[in-house]
Protein backbone atom coordinates (compact mmCIF):
# COMPACT_ATOMS: atom_id res chain seq x y z
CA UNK A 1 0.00 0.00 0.00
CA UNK A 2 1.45 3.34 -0.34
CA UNK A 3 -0.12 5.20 -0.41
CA UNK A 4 1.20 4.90 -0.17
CA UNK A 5 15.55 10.38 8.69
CA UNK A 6 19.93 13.84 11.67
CA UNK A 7 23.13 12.28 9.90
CA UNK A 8 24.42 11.77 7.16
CA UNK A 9 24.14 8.47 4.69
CA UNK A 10 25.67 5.90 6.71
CA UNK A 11 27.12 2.70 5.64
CA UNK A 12 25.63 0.45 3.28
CA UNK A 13 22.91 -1.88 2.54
CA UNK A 14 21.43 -4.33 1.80
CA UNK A 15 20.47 -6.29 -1.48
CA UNK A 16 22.52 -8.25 -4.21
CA UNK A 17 20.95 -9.11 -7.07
CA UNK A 18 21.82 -11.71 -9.91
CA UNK A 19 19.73 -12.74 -13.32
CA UNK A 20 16.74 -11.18 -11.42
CA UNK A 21 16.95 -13.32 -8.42
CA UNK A 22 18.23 -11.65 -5.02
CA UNK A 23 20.69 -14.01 -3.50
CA UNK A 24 21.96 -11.94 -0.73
CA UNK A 25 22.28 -11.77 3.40
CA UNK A 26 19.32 -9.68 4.43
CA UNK A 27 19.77 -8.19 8.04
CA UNK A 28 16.94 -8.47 10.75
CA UNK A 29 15.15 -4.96 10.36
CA UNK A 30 14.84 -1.61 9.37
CA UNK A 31 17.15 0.37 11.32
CA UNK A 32 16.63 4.10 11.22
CA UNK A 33 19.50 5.58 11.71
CA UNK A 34 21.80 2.65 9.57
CA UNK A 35 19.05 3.48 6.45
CA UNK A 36 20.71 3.98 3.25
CA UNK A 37 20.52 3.40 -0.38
CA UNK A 38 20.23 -0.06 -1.43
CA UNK A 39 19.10 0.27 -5.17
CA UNK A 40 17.82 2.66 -6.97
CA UNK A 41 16.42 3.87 -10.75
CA UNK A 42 14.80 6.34 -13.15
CA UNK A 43 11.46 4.78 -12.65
CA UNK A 44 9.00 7.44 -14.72
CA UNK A 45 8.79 10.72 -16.55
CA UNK A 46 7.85 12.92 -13.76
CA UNK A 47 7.30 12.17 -10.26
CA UNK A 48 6.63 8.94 -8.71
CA UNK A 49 2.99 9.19 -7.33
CA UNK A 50 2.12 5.84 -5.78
CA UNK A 51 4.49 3.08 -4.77
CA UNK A 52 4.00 -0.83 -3.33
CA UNK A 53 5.77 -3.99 -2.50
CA UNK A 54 4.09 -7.39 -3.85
CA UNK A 55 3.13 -9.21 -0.53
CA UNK A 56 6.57 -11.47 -0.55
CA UNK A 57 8.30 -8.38 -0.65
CA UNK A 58 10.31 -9.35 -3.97
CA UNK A 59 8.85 -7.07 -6.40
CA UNK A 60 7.91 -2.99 -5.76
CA UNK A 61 5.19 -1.55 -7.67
CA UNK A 62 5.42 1.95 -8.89
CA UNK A 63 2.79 4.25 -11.00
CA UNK A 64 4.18 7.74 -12.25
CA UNK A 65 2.60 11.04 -13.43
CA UNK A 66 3.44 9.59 -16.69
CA UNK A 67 0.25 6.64 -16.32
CA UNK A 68 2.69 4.10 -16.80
CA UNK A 69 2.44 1.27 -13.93
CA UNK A 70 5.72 -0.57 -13.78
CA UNK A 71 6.84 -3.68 -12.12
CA UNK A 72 10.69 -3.90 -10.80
CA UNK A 73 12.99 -6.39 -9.04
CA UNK A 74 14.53 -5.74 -5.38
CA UNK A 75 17.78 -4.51 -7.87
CA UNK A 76 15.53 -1.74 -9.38
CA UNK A 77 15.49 -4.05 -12.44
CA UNK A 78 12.41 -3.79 -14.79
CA UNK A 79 9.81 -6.59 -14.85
CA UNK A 80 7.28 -5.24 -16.73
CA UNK A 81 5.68 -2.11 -17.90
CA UNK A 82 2.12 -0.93 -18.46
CA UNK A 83 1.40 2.34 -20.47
CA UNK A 84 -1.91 4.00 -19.74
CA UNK A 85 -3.43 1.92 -17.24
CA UNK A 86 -3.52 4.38 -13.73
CA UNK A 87 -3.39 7.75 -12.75
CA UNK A 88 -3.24 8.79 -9.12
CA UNK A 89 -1.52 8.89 -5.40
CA UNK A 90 -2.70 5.46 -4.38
CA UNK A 91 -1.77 1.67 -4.94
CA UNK A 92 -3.22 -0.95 -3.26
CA UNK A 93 -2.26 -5.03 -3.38
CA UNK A 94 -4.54 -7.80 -2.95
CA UNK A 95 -3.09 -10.62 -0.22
CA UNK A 96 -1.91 -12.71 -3.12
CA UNK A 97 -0.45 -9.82 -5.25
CA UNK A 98 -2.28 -10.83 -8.27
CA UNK A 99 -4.59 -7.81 -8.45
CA UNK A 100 -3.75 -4.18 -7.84
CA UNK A 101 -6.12 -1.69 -7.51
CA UNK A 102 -5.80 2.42 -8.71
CA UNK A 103 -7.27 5.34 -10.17
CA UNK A 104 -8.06 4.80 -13.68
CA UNK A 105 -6.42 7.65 -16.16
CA UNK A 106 -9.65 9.47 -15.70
CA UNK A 107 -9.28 10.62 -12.50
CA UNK A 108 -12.67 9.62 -11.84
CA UNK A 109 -12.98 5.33 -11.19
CA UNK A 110 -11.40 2.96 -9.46
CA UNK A 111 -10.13 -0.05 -11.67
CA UNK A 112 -9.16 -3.70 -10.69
CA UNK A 113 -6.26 -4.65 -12.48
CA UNK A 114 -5.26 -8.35 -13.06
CA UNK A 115 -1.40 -8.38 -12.80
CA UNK A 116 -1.18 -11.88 -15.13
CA UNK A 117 -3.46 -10.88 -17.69
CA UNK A 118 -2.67 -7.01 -18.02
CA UNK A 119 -5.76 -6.15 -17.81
CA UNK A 120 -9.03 -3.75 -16.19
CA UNK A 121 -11.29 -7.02 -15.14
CA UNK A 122 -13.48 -4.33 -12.98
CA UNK A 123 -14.32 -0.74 -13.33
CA UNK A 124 -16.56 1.24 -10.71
CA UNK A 125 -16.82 4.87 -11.41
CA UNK A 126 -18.69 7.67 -9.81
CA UNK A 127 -15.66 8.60 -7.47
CA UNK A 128 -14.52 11.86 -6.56
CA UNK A 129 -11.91 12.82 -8.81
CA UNK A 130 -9.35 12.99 -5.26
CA UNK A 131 -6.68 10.31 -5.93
CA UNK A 132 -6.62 9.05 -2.32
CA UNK A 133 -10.49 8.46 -2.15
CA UNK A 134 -10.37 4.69 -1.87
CA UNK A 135 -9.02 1.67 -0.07
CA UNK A 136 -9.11 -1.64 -0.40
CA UNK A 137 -10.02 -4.81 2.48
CA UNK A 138 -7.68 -6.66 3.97
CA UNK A 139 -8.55 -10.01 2.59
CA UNK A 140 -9.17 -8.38 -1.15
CA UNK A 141 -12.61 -8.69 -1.31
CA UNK A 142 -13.95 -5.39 -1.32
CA UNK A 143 -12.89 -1.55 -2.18
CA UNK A 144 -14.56 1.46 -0.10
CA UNK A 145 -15.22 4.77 -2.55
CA UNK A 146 -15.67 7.95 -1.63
CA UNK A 147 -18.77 9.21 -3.92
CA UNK A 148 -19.80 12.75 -4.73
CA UNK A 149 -22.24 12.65 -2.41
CA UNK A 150 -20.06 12.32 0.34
CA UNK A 151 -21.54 8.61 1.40
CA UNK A 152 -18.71 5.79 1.40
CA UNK A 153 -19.96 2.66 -0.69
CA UNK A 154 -18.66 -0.70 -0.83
CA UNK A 155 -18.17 -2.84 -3.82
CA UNK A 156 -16.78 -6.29 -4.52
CA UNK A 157 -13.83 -6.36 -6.42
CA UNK A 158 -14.97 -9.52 -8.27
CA UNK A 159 -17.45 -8.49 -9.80
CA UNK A 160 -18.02 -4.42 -9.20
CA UNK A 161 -21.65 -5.02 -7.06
CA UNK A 162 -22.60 -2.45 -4.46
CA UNK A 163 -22.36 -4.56 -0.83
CA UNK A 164 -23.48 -1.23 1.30
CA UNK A 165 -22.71 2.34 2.19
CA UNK A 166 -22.05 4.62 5.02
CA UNK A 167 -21.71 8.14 5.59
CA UNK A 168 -18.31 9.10 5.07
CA UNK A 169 -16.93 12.37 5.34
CA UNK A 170 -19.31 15.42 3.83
CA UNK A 171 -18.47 17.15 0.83
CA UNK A 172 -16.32 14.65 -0.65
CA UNK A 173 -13.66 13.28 1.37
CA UNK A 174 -9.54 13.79 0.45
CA UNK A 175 -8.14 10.13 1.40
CA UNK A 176 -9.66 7.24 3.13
CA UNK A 177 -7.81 4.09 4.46
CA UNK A 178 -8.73 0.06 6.02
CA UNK A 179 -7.12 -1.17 8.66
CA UNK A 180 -5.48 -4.49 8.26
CA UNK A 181 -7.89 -6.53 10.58
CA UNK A 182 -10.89 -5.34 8.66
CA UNK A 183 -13.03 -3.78 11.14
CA UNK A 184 -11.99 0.08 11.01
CA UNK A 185 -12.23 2.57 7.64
CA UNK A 186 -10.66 6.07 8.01
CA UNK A 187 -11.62 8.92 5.90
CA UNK A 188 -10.79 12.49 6.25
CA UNK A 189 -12.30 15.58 3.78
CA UNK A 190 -12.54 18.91 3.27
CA UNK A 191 -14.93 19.44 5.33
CA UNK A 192 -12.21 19.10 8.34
CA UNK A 193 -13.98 16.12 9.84
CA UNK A 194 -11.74 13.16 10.13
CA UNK A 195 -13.94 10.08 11.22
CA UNK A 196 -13.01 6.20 11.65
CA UNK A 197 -16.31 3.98 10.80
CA UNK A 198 -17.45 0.18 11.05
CA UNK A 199 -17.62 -0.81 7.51
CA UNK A 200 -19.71 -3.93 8.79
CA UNK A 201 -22.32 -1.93 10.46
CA UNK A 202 -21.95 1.71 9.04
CA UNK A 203 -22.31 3.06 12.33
CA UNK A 204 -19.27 6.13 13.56
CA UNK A 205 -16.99 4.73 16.07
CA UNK A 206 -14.63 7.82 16.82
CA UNK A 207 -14.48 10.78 15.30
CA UNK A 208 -10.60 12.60 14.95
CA UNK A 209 -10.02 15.38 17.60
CA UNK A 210 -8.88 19.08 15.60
CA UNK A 211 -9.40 20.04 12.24
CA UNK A 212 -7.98 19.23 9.14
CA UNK A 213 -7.09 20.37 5.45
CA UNK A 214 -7.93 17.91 3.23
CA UNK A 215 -5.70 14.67 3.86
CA UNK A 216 -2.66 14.28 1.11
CA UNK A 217 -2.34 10.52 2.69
CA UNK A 218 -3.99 8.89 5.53
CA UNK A 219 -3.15 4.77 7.11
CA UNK A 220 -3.03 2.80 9.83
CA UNK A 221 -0.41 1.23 11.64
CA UNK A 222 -0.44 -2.97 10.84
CA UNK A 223 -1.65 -3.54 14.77
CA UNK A 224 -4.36 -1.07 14.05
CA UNK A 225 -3.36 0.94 16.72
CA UNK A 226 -2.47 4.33 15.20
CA UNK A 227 -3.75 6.37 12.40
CA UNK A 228 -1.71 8.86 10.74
CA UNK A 229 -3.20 12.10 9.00
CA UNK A 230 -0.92 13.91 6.53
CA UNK A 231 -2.17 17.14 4.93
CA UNK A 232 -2.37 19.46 2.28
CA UNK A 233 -0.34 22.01 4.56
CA UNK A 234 2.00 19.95 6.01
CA UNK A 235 0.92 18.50 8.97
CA UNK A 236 1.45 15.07 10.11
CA UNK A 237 0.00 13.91 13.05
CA UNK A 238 -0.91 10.26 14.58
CA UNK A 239 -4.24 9.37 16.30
CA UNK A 240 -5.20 6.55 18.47
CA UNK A 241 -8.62 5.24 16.47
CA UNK A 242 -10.44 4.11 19.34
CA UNK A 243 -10.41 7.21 20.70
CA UNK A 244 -10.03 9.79 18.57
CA UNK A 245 -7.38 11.47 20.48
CA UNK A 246 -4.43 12.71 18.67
CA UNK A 247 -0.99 11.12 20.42
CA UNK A 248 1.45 12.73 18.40
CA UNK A 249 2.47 15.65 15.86
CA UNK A 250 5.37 15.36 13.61
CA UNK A 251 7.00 17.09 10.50
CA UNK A 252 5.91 20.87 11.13
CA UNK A 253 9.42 21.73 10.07
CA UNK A 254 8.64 22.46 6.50
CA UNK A 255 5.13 23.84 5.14
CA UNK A 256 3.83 21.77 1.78
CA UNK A 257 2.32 18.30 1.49
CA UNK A 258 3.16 15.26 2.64
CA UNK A 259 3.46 11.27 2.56
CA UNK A 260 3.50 8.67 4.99
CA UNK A 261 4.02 4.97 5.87
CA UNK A 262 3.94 2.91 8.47
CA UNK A 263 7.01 0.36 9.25
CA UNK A 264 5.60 -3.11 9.00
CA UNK A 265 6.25 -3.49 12.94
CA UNK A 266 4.69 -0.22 13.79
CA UNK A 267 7.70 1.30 15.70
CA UNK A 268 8.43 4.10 13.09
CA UNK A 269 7.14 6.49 10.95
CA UNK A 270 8.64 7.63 7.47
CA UNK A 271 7.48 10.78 6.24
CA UNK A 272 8.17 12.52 2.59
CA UNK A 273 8.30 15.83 2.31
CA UNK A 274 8.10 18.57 -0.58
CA UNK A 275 11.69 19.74 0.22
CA UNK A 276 13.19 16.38 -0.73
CA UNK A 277 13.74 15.30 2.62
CA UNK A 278 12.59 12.05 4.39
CA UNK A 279 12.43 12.07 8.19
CA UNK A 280 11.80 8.95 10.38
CA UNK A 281 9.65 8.86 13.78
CA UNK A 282 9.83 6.69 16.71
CA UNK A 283 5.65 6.08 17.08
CA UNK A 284 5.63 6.18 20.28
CA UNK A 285 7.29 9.00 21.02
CA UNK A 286 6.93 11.10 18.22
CA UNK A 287 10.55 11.47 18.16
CA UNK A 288 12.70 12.10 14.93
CA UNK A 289 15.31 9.58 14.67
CA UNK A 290 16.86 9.73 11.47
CA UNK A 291 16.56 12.59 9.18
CA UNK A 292 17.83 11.57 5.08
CA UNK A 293 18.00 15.16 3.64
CA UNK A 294 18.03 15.34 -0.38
CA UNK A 295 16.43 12.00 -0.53
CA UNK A 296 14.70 13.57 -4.17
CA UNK A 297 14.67 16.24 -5.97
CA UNK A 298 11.76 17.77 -6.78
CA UNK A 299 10.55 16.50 -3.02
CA UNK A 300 9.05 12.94 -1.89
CA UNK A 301 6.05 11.53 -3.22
CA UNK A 302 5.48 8.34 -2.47
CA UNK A 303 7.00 5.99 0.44
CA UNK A 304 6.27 2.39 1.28
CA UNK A 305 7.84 -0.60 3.78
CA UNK A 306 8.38 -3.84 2.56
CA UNK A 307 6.17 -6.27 3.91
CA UNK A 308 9.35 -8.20 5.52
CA UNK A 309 10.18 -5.03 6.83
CA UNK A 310 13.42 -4.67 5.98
CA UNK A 311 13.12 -1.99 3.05
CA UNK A 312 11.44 1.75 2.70
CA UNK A 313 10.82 2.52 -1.03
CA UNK A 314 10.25 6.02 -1.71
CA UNK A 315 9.32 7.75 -5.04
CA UNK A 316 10.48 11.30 -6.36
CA UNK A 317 9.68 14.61 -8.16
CA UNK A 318 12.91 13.28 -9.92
CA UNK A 319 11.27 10.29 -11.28
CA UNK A 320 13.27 8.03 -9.08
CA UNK A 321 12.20 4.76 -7.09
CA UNK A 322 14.93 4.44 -4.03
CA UNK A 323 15.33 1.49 -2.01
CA UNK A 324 16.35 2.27 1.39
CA UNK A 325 17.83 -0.63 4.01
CA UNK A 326 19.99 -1.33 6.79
CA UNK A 327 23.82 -1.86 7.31
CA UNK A 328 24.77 -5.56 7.18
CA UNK A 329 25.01 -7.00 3.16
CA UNK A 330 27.64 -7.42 1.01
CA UNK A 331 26.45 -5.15 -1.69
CA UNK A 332 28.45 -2.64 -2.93
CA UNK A 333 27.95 0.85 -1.63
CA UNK A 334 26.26 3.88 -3.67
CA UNK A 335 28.37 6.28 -3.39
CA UNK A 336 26.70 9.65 -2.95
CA UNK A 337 26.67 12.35 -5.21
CA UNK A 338 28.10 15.69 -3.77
CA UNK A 339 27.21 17.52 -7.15
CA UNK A 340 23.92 20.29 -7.31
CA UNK A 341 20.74 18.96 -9.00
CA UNK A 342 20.99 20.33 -12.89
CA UNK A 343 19.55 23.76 -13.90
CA UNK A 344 18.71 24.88 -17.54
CA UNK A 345 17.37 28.45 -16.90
CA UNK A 346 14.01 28.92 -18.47
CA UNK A 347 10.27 29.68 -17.60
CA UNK A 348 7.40 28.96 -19.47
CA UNK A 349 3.67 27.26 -19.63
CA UNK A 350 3.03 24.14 -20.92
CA UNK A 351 1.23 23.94 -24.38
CA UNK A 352 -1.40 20.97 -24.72
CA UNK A 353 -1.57 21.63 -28.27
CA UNK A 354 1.93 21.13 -29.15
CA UNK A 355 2.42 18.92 -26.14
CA UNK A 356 5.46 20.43 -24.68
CA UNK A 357 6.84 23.53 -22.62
CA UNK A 358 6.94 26.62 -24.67
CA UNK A 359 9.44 29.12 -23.39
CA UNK A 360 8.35 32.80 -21.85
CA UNK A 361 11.91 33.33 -20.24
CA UNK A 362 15.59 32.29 -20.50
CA UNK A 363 17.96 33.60 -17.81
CA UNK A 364 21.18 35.13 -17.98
CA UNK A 365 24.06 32.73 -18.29
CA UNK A 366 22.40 29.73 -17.71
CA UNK A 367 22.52 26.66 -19.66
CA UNK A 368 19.85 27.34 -21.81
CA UNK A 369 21.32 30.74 -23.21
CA UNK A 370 24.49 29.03 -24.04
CA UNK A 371 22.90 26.22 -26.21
CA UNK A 372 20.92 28.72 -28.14
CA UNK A 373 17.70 28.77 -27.17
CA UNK A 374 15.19 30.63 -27.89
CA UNK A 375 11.96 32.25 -26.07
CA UNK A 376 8.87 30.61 -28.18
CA UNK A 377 10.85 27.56 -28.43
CA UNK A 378 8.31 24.51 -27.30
CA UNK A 379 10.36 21.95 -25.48
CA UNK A 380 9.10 18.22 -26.28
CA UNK A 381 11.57 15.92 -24.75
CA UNK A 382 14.70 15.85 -22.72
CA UNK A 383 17.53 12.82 -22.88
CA UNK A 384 14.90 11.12 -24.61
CA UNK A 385 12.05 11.10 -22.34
CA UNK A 386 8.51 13.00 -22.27
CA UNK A 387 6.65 14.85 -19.81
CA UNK A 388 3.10 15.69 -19.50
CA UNK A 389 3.87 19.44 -17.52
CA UNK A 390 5.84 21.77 -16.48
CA UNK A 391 6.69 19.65 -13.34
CA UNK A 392 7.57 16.85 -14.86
CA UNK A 393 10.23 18.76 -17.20
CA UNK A 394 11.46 20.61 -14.13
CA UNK A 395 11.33 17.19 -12.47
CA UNK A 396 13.74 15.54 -15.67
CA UNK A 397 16.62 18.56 -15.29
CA UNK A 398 16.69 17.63 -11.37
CA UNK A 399 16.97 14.25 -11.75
CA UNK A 400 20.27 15.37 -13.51
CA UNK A 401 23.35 16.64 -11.92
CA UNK A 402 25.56 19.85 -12.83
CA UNK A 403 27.49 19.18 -15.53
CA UNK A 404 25.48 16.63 -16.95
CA UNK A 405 25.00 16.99 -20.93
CA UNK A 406 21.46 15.99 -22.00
CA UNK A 407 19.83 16.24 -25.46
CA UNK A 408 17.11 18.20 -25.84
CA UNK A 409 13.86 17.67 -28.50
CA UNK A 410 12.51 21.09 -29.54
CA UNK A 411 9.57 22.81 -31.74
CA UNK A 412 11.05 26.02 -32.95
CA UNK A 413 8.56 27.90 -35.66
CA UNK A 414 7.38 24.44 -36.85
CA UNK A 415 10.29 22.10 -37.01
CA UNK A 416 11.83 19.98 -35.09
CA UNK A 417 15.22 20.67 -33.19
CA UNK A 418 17.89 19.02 -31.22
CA UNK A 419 20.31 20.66 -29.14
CA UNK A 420 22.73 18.94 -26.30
CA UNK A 421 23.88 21.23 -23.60
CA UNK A 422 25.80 20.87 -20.49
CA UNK A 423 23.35 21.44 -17.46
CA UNK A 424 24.26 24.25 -14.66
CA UNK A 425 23.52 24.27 -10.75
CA UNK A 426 21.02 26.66 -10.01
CA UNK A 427 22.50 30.12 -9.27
CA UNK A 428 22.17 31.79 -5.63
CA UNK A 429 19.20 33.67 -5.25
């Protein structure tokens, strides 16, 4: 499920892989304050949205801003690849990983998506076009929508039929989530009401103390004992969903939205951020133990544990999926990258016509006025790969370094141009 660290990178990690099969020591746990990169790749075009582990924790399941959902090995090896298939913030598994279940690309149903045939084998639409608006059951068997109306509904995933429906959150509801015994659904929405419900009965059993701004990502801990609540304005804070009291508020360092995940033993709490950075919280506490600054550029969209518990996955502005584990294999360390994130200098809107970037600015000295470009200019690709907005192509130079040359695909007054240019670090403001 997705959904949905104060040092620096320490030593190194934890997975070998070989012909696609990973043959190596795995340490215990996650360790928080051993966590560093174990594997990592360019995953999408654009940020990663929604990211999952197959339930024997061998695979990791990844959809990006691009609608592609993609299938990779523990080495960040592809599996497969689906064009076109989801859109959204939110991934869930069934118990025997054969089914996933997402947004479809228009924003507005939720499809069931058999993994061996590569294919929709359910559709159920009249959600609210929030990406977060629906969770799946523990055992597989149903999915919970948020409708327009602001009632929940149940449906089967077999077969799409309406079981029941509760009130949910009114006027439309921002995330929702199940806990993992079955008997507790979350849902949070812009009303500012945050509310945990008994799907079997319908009937309120709590609702969340304070007020809220719509939820960017909402989950319970695996015991069922804590609820986290991650906002459009930053806040993260944990409730206890028997009570509705909250127990603990983290990450009110930075302002912007956030992500969250639960470790598979409920001790910790990762949390993405919009700055790049991924912090880790002792639950019970609400302590920061580890803080991993520059995790992404282009900040931290999507996180998940492994259900072994041994790996975070966490998906970037960048495009990148990152494995994150403990101290204790014999795989070779990444070594870090001290350079700046690449910089090319430009502003501009994107153009849906010409499906690219057209330029309104190019600044002084930067890479962009050295390689000759122009304002007007429509930018359609860069180092080969697409985008579908301004974010994602901002999201492509970051995932560069300094330094870096990259090719560039461009529309200039009707034809087509390429141009390859040496990237820059962003000047001080």
């Amino acid at each position: 499920m997705t959904i949905r660290t104060n040092s620096s990178l320490a030593a190194i990690l934890l997975l070998a892989a070989t012909a696609g099969a990973d043959t190596s020591r795995r340490p215990s746990g996650f360790l928080p304050r051993e966590a560093a990169v174990a594997a990592q790749t360019d995953a999408h075009r654009g940020r990663v949205t929604a990211i999952a582990f197959t339930p024997d924790a061998r695979q990791v399941m990844t959809i990006g801003i691009d609608s592609a959902f993609k299938t990779w090995s523990l080495a960040m090896k592809p599996i497969d690849s689906v064009e076109r298939q989801f859109r959204g913030d939110r991934l869930d598994v069934s118990p025997d990983g054969k089914v996933v279940v997402g947004v479809g690309v228009d924003n507005q149903s939720v499809v069931i998506y058999d993994r061996a045939r590569k294919e929709v084998v359910t559709t159920i639409g009249r959600a609210w076009g929030i990406n977060k608006c629906f969770a799946l059951s523990p055992d597989g068997k149903s999915v919970v929508m948020m409708q327009n109306d602001g009632q929940a509904r149940v449906f089967g995933t077999a077969d799409g039929a309406e079981k029941s429906t509760f009130q949910g959150a009114r006027h439309t509801s921002g995330a929702m989530a199940w806990s993992k015994d079955g008997k507790m659904v979350a849902t949070v929405g812009f009303n500012r009401i945050g509310r945990v419900v008994n799907p079997a009965t319908g009937e309120d059993i709590v609702q969340l103390e304070g007020a809220f701004t719509q939820a960017r990502d909402l989950c319970f801990s695996p015991d069922g004992k804590s609820l986290m609540v991650a906002d459009f304005q930053g806040s993260v804070r944990l409730f206890d969903p028997k009570t509705g009291k909250e127990t603990a508020t983290l990450a009110t360092k930075a302002a912007g939205q956030k992500c969250g995940a639960y470790s598979m033993d409920g001790k910790f709490v990762a949390v993405g951020e919009q700055t790049g950075v991924i912090r880790i919280y002792e639950v019970k506490t609400g302590r920061e133990l580890r803080e991993i600054r520059d995790a992404h550029a282009a900040g931290v969209w999507s996180l998940a544990f492994s259900p072994d518990g041994r790996l975070l996955a966490s998906g970037g502005g960048d495009g990148k999926v990152k494995l994150w584990g403990s101290a204790g294999s014999p795989a070779p360390q990444v070594k870090p990258d001290d350079r700046q994130p690449g910089y090319l200098g430009i502003t501009g809107a994107w153009d849906d016509t010409a499906k690219g970037v057209t330029i309104s600015t190019i600044i002084a000295g930067s890479a962009a006025e050295k390689a000759g470009m122009q304002v007007g200019d429509v930018i359609l690709e860069i180092g080969g790969k697409a985008f579908e907005d301004f974010e994602g192509l901002r999201a492509l130079v970051t995932s560069k370094k300094e330094g870096e040359e990259v090719e560039l695909k461009l529309n200039r007054a009707g034809e087509e141009k390429k141009l390859k240019l040496k990237l820059g670090p962003k000047p001080p403001e």
